[in-house]
C-alpha atoms as a PDB file:
ATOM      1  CA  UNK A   1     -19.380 -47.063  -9.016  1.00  0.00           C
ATOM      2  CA  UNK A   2     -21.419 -47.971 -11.599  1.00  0.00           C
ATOM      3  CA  UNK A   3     -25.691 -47.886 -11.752  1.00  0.00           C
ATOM      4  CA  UNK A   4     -27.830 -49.888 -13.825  1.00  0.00           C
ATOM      5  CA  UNK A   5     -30.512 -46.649 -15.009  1.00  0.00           C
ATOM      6  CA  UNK A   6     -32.739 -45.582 -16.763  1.00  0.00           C
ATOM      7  CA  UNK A   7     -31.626 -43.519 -20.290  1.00  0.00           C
ATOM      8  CA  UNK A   8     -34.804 -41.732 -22.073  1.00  0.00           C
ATOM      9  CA  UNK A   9     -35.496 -42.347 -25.579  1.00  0.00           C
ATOM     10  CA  UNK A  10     -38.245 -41.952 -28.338  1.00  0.00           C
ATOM     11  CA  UNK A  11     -40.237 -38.563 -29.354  1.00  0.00           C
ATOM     12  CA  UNK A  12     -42.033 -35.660 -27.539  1.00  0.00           C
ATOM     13  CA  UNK A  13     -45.151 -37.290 -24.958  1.00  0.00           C
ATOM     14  CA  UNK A  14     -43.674 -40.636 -26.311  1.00  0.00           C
ATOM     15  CA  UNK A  15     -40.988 -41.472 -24.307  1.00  0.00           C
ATOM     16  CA  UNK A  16     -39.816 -44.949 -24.381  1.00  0.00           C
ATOM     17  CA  UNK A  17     -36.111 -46.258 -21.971  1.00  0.00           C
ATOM     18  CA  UNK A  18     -33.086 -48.217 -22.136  1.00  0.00           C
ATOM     19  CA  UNK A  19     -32.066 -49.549 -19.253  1.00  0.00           C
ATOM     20  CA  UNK A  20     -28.236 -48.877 -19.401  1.00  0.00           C
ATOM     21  CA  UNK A  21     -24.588 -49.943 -16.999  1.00  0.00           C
ATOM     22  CA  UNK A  22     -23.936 -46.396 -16.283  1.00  0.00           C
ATOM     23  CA  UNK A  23     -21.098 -44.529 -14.151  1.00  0.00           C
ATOM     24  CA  UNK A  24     -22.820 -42.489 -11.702  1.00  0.00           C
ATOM     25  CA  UNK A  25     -20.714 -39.963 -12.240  1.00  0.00           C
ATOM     26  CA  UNK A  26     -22.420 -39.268 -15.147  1.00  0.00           C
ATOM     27  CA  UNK A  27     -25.490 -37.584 -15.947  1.00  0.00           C
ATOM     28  CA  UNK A  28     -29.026 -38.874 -17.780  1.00  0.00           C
ATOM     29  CA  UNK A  29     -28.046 -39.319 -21.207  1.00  0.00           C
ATOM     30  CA  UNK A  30     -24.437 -39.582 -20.767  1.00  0.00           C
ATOM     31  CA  UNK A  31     -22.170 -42.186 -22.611  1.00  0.00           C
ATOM     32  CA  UNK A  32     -23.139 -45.504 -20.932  1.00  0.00           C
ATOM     33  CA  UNK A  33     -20.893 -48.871 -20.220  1.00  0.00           C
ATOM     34  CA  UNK A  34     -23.398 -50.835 -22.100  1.00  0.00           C
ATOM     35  CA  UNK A  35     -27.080 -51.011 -22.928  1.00  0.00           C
ATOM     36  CA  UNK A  36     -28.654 -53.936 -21.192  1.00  0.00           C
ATOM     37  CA  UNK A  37     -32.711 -53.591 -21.843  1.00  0.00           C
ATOM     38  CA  UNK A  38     -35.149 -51.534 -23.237  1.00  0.00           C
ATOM     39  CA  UNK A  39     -38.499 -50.438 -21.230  1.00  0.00           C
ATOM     40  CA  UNK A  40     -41.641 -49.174 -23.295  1.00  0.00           C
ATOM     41  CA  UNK A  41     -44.215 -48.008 -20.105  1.00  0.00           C
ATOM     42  CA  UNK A  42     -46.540 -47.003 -22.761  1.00  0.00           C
ATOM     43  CA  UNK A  43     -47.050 -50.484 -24.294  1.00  0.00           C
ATOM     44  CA  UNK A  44     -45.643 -52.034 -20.896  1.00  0.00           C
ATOM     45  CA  UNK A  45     -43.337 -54.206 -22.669  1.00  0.00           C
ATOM     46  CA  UNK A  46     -39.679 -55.155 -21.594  1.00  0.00           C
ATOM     47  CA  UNK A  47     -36.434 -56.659 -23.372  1.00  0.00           C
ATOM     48  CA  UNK A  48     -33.575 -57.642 -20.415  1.00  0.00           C
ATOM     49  CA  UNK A  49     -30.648 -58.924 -21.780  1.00  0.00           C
ATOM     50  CA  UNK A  50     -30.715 -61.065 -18.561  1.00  0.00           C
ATOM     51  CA  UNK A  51     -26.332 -62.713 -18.338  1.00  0.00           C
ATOM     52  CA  UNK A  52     -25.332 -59.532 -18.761  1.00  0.00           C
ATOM     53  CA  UNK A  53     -27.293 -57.868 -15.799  1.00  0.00           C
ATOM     54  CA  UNK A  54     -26.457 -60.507 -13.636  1.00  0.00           C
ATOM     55  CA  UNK A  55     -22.637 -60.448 -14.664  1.00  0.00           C
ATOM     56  CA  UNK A  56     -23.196 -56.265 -13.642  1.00  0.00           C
ATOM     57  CA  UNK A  57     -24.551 -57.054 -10.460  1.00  0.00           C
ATOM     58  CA  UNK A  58     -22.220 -59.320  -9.406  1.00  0.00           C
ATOM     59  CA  UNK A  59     -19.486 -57.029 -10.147  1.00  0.00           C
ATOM     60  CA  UNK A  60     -21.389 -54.725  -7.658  1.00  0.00           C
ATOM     61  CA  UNK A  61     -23.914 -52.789  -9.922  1.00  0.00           C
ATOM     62  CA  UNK A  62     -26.688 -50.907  -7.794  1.00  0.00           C
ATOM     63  CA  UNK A  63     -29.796 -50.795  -9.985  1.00  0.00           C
ATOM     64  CA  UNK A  64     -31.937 -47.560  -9.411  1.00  0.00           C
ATOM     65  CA  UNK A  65     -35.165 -47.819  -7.568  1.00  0.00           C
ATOM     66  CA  UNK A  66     -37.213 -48.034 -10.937  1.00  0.00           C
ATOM     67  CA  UNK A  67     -34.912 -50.543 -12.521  1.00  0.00           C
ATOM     68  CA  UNK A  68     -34.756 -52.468  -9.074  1.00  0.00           C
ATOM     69  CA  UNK A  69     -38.472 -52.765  -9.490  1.00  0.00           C
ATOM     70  CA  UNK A  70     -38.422 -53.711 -13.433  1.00  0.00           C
ATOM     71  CA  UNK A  71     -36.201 -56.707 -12.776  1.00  0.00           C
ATOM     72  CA  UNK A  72     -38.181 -57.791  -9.818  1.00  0.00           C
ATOM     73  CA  UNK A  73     -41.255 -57.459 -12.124  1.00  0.00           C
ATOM     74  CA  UNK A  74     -39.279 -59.882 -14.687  1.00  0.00           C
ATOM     75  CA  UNK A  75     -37.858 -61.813 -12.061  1.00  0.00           C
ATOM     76  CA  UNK A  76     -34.482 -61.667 -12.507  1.00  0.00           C
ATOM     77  CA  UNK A  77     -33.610 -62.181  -8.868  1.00  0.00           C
ATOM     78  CA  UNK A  78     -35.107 -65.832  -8.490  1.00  0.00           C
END
């Protein structure tokens, strides 16, 4: 099954995200399927690359609570 999750990035206290297709099999910072975003909570700014997470969910992709709630912020799901 594959997840559409957070991976952590950046420095020390500084931590920026990707937002990655991910087996759930694997752990945090495991090899991912693809990279599909980028999240910044620091300077609140998002990049979705928005085809390719709708071509992941449609092949059945469950995004995590926290990238459920990203997407719906961006709304993806209109």
């Amino acid at each position: 099954m594959v997840k559409l999750r957070l991976k952590r990035c950046g420095r020390k206290q500084r931590a920026v995200y990707r937002i990655v297709a991910i087996d759930v099999r694997s752990r945090r910072e495991g090899r991912d399927l693809q990279k599909v975003g980028f999240y910044d909570p620091i300077k609140n700014q998002t990049y979705l690359n928005v085809p390719a997470i709708l071509d992941f969910l449609e092949k059945g992709a469950q995004p995590t609570e926290t990238v459920y709630d990203i997407l719906k912020r961006a709304e993806v799901f209109k």
